[in-house]
Every structure is written in C-alpha cells, then in structure tokens.
N, C-alpha and C. Protein backbone atom coordinates (compact mmCIF):
# COMPACT_ATOMS: atom_id res chain seq x y z
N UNK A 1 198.30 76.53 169.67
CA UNK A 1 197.08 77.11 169.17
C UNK A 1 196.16 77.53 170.32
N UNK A 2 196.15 76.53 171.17
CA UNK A 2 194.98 76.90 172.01
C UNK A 2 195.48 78.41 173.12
N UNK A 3 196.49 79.02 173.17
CA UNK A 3 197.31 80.23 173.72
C UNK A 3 196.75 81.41 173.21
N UNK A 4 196.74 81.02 171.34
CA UNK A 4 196.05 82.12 170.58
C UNK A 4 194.31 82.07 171.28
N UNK A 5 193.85 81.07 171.02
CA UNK A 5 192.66 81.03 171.84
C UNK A 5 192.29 81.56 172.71
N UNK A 6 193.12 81.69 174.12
CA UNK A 6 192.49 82.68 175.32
C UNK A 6 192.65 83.64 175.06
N UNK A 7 194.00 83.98 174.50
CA UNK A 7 194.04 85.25 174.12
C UNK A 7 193.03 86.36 173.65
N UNK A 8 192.44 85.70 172.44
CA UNK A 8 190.93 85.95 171.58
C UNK A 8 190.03 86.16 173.07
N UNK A 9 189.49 84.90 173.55
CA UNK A 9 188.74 84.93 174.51
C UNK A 9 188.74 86.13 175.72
N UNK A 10 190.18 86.55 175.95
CA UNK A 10 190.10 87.38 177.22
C UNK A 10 189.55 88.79 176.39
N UNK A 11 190.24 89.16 175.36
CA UNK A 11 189.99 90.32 174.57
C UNK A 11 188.29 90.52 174.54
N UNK A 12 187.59 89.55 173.92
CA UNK A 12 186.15 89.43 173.78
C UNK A 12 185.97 89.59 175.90
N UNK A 13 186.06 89.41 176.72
CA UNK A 13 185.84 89.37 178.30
C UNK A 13 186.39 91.01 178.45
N UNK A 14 187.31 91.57 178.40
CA UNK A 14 187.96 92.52 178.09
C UNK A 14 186.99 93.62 178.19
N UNK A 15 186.68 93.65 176.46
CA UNK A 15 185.46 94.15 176.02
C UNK A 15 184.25 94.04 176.83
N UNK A 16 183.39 93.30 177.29
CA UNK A 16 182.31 92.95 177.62
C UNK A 16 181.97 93.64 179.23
N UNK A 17 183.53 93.46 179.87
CA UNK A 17 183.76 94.38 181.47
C UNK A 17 183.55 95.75 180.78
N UNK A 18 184.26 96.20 180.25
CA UNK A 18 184.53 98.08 179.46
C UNK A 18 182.91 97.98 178.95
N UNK A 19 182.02 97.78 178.12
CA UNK A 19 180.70 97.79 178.07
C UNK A 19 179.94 97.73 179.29
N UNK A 20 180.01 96.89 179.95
CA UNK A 20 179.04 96.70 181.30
C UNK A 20 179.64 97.76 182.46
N UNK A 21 180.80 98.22 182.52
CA UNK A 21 181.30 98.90 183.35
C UNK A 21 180.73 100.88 182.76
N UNK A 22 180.90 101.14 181.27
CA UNK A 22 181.07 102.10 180.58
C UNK A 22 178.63 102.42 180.82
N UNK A 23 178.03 101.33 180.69
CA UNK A 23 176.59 101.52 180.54
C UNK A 23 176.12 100.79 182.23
N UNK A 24 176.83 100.61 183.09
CA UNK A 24 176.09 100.55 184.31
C UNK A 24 175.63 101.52 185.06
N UNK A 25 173.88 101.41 185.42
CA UNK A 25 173.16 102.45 185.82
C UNK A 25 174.06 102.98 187.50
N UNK A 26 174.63 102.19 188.00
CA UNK A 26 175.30 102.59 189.38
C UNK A 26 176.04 103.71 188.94
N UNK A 27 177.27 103.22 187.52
CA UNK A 27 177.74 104.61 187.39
C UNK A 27 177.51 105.49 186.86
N UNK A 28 176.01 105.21 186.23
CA UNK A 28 175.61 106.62 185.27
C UNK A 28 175.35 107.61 186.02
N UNK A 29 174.58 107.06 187.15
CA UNK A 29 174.35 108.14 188.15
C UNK A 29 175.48 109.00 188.91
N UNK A 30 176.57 108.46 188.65
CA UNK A 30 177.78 109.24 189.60
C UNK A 30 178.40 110.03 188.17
N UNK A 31 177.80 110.13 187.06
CA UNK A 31 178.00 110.87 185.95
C UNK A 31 177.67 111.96 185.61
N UNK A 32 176.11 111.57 185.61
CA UNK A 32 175.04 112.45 185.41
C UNK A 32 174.39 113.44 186.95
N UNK A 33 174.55 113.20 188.36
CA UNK A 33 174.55 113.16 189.71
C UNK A 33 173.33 112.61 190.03
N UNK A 34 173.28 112.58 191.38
CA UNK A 34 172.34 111.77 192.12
C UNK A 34 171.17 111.84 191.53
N UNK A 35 170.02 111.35 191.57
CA UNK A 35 168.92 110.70 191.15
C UNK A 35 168.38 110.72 192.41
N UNK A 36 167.05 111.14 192.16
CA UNK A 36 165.67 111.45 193.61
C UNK A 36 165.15 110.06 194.30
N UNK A 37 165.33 109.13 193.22
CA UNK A 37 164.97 107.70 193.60
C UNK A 37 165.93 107.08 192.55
N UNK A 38 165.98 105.77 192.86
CA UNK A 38 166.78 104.80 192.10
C UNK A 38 166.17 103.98 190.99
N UNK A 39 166.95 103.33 190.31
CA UNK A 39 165.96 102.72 189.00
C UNK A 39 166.42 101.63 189.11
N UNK A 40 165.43 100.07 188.41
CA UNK A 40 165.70 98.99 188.27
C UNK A 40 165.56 98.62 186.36
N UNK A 41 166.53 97.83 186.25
CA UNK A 41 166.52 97.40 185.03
C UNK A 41 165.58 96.56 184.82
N UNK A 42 164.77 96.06 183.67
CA UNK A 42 163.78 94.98 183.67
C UNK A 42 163.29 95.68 182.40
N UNK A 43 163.39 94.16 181.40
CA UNK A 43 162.61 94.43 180.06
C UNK A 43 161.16 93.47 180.16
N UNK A 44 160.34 93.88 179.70
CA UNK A 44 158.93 93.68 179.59
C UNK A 44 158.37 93.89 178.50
N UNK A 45 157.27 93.26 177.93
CA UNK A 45 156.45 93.79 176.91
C UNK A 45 155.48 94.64 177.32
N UNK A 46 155.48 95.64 177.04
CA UNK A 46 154.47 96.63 177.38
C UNK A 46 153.39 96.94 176.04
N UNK A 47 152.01 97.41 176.17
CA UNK A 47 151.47 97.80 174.91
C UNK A 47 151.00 99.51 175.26
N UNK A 48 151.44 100.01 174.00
CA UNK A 48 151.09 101.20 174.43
C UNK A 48 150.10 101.83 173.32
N UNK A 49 149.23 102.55 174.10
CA UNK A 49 147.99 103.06 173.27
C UNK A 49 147.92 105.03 173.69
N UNK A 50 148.62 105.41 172.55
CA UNK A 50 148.43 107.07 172.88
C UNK A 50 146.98 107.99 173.50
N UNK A 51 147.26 108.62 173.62
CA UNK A 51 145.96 109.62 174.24
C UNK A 51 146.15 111.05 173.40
N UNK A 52 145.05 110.95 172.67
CA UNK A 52 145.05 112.18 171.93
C UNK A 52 143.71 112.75 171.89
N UNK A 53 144.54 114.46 172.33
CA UNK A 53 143.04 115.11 172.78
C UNK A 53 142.07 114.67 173.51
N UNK A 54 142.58 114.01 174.75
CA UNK A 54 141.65 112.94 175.29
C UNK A 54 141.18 111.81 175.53
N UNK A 55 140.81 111.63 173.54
CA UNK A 55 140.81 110.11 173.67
C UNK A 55 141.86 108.81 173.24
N UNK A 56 141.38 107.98 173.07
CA UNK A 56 142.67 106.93 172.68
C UNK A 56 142.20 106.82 171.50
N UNK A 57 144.11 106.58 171.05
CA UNK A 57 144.24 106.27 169.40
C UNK A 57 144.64 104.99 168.94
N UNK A 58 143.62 104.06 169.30
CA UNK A 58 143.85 102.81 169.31
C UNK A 58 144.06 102.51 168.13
N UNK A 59 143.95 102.86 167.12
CA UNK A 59 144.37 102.83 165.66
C UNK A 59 146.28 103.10 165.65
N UNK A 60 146.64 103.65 167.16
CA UNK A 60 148.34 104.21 166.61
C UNK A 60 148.71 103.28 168.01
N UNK A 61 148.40 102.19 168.15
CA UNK A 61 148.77 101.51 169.59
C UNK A 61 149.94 100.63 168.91
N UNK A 62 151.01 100.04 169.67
CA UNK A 62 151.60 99.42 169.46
C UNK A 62 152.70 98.58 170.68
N UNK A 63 153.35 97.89 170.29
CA UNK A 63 153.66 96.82 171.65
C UNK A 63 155.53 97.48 171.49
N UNK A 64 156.08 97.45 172.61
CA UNK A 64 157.50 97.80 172.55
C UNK A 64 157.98 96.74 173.71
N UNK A 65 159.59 97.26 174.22
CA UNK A 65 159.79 96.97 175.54
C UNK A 65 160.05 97.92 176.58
N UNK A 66 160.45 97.35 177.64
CA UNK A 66 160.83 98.86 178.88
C UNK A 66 161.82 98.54 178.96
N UNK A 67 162.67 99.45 179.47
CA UNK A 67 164.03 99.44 179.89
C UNK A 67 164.63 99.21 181.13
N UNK A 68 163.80 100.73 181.78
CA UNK A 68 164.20 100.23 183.37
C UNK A 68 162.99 101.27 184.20
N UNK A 69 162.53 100.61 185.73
CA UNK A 69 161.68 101.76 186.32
C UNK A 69 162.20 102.04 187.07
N UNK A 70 161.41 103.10 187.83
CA UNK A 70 161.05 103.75 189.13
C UNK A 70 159.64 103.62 189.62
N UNK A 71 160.00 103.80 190.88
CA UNK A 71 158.53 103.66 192.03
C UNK A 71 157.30 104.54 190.77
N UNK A 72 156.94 105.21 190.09
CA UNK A 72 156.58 106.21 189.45
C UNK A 72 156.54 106.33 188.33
N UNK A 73 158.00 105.65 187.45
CA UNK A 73 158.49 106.14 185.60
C UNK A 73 158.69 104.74 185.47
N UNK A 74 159.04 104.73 183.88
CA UNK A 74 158.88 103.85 183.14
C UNK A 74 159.82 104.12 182.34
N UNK A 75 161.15 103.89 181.63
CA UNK A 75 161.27 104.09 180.23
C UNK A 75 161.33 103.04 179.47
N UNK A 76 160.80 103.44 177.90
CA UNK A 76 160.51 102.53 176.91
C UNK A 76 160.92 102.54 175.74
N UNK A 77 161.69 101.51 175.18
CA UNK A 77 162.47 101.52 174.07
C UNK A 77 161.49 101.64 172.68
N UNK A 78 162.08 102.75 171.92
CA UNK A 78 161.20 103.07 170.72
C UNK A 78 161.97 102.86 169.36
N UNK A 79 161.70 102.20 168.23
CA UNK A 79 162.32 102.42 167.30
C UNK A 79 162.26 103.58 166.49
N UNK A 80 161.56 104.81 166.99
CA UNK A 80 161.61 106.09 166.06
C UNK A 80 161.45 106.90 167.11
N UNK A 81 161.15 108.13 167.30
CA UNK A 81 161.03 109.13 168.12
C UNK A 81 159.28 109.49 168.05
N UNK A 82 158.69 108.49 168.82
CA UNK A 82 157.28 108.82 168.60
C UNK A 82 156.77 110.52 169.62
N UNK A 83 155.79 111.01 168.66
CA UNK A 83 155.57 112.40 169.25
C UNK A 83 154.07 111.79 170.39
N UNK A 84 154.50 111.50 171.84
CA UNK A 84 153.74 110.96 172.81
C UNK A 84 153.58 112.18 173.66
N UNK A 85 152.11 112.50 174.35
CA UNK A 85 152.51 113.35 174.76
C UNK A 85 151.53 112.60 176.46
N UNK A 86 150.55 111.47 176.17
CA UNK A 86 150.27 110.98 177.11
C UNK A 86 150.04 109.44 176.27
N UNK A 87 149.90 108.64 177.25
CA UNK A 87 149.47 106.95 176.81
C UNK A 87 149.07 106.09 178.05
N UNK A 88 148.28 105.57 177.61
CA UNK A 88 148.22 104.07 178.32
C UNK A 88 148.95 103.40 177.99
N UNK A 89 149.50 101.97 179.06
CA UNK A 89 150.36 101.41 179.58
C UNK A 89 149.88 100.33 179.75
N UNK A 90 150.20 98.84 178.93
CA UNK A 90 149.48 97.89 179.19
C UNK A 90 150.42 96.58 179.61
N UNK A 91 150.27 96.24 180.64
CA UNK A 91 151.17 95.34 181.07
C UNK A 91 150.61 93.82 181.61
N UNK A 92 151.42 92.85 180.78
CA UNK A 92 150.60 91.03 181.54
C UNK A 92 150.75 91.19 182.67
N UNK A 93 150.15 90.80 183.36
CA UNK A 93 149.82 90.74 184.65
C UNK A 93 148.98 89.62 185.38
N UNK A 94 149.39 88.47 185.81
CA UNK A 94 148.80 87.66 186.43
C UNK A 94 147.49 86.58 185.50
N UNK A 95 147.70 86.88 184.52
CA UNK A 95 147.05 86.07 183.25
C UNK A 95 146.13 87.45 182.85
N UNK A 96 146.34 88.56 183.01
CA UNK A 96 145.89 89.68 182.31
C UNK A 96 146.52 90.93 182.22
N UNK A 97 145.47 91.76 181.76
CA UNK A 97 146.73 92.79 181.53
C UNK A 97 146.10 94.05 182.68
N UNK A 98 147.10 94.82 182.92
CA UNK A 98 147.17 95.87 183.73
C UNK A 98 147.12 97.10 182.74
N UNK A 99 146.45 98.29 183.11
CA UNK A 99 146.56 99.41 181.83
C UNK A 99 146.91 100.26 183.00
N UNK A 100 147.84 101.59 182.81
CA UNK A 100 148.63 102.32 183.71
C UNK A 100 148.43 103.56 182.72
N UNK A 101 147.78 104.73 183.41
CA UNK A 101 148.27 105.88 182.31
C UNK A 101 149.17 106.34 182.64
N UNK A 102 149.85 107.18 181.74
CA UNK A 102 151.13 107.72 182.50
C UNK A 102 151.22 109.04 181.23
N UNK A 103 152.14 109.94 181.30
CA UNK A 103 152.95 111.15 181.04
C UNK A 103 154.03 111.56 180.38
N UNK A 104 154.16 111.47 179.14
CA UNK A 104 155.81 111.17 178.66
C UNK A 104 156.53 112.40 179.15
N UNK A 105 157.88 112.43 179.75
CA UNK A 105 158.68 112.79 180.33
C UNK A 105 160.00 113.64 179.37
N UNK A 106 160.41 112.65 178.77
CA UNK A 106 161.42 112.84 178.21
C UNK A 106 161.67 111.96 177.01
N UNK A 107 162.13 112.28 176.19
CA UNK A 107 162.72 111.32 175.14
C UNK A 107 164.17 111.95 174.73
N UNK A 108 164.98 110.61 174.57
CA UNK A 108 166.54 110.62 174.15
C UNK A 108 166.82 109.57 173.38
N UNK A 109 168.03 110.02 172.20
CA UNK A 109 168.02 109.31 171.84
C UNK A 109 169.13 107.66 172.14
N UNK A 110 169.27 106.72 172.12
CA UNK A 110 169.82 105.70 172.66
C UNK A 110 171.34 105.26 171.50
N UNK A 111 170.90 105.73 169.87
CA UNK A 111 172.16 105.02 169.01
C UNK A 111 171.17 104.26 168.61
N UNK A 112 171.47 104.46 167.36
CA UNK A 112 171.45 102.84 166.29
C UNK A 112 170.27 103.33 165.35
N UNK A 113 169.32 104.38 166.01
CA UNK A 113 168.12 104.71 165.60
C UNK A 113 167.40 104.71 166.69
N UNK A 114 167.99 103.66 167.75
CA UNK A 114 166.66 103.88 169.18
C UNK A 114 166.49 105.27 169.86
N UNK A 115 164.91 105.03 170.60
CA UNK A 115 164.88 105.81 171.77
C UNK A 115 164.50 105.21 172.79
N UNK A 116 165.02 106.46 174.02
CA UNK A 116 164.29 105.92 175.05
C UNK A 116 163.31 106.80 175.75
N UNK A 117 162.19 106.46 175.69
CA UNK A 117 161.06 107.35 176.52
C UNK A 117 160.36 107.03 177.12
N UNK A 118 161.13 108.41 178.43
CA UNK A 118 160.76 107.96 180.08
C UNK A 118 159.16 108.53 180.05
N UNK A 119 157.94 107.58 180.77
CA UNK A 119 157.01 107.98 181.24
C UNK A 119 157.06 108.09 183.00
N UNK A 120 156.04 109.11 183.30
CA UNK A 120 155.67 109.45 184.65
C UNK A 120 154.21 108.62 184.99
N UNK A 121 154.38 107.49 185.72
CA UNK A 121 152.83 106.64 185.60
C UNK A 121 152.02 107.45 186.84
N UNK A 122 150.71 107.33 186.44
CA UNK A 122 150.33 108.60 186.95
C UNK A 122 148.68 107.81 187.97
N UNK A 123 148.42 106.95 187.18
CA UNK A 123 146.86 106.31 187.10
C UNK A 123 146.84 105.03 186.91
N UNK A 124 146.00 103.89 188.11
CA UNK A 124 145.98 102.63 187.37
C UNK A 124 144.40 102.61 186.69
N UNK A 125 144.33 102.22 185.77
CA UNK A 125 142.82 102.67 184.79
C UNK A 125 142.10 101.18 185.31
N UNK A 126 140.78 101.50 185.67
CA UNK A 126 139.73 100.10 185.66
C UNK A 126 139.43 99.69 183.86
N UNK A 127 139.89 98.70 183.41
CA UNK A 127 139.71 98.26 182.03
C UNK A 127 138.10 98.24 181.77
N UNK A 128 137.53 97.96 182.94
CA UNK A 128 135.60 97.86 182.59
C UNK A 128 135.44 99.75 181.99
N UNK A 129 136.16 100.99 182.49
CA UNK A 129 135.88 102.44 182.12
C UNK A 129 136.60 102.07 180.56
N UNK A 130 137.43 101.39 180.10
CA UNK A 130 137.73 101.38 178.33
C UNK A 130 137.63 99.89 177.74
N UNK A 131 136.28 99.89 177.10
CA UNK A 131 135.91 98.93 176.89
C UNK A 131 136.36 98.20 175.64
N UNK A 132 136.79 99.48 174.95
CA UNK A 132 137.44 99.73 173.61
C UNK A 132 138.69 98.59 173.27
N UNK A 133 139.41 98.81 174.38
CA UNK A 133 141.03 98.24 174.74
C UNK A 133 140.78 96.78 174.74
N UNK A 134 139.56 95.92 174.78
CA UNK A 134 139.48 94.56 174.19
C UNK A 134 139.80 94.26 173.01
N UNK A 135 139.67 95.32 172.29
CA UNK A 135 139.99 94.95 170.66
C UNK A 135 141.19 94.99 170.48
N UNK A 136 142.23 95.61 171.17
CA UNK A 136 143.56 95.45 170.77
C UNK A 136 144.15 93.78 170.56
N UNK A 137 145.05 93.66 170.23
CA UNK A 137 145.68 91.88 169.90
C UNK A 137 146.38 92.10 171.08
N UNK A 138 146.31 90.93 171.62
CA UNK A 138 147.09 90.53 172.91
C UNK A 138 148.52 90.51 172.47
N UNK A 139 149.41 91.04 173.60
CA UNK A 139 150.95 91.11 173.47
C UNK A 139 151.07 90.09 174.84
C-alpha cells in the first residue's frame, strides 16, 4: 500500500513543479521579453480609494491584495474589472498607514474571474492634505 502512496504523492509534487515552473515570474519574462526593471512578488493588504474627477470616492474605496512590485508599479488583485482610472494607495506601515497615489496602467484578466491591475505610483500623499481618509475602517 504504502508504494501506491508515493506514487499519489510524487504525482501531486509533479504537478506543483509544472505550476511553479509554468507561472514563475523569471520565466514569464523570457516569454513575454525583457522587462525595463524587475518585479518582486509580495502580497499585502492594500486599501484603495479611487479618484474621480479629482476628488476621492471614498464611498467606492475598498481593501484588496497586491501581487507583485516594481521600484514604481504595483499590481493588484481585483475580483471584477474595476473601471480605475487613478487611486490612492493605502498601505500599514509601521503602526500606520502610508497613502501612495498612483495611475492605473493596465488591467488583465488573471482566470477564475480575477484581475490584475498594474498601477504606476506616482506620489507619496501627506495624510494631514486628506483629512477625509480617517473615516475609512482600518484594513
């Protein structure tokens, strides 16, 4: 019995190399070609609060995760294809939060229903200029 066992086991290991090998950013890039800068993986809670016409739509804010950055971008996992066309960027930070504006870039879609949408961070915002952004619920 226990023969059938590894067997099972290597198949499930098998699999898991062909996934990690098939979605590693080293080889996406030798796919897609070189990349201007490199990216790091890292999920985070981010809160994001749109910019519309200017101002913020703290009424359409909501908390997601990130995927992976750059010195510069951001991308962020969405469960729908939100129509972003700028946002703030709110990140814990040292027992507070950091707000980053940034630029949406691109959106694609990921499978399953996800997306992913890359921002261009552009601005770190002084939170005392949006005084507003206290009222959001802490993520």
């Amino acid at each position: 019995m226990a023969l059938f066992a590894r067997n099972k086991e290597m198949a499930v290991e098998g699999f898991v190399l062909k996934l990690l090998n098939t979605n590693c950013p080293d080889l996406q890039g030798r796919l897609e070609g070189p990349r201007l800068e490199g990216r790091v993986n890292l999920t985070l809670v981010v809160q994001i609060v749109p910019i519309e016409d200017g101002e913020l739509a703290l009424d359409r804010a909501f908390a997601t995760v990130t995927k992976e950055f750059s010195s510069k971008g951001v991308a962020v996992v969405l469960p729908a294809p939100y129509g972003l066309d700028e946002a703030l960027l709110g990140f814990r930070w040292r027992g507070g939060k950091t707000w980053i504006r940034a630029k949406a870039r691109h959106l694609n879609p990921l499978g399953g229903g996800f997306y992913q949408l890359g921002f261009r961070m552009t601005e770190k915002i002084c939170p005392a200029d949006y005084p507003q952004l206290d009222s959001l619920p802490p993520v």
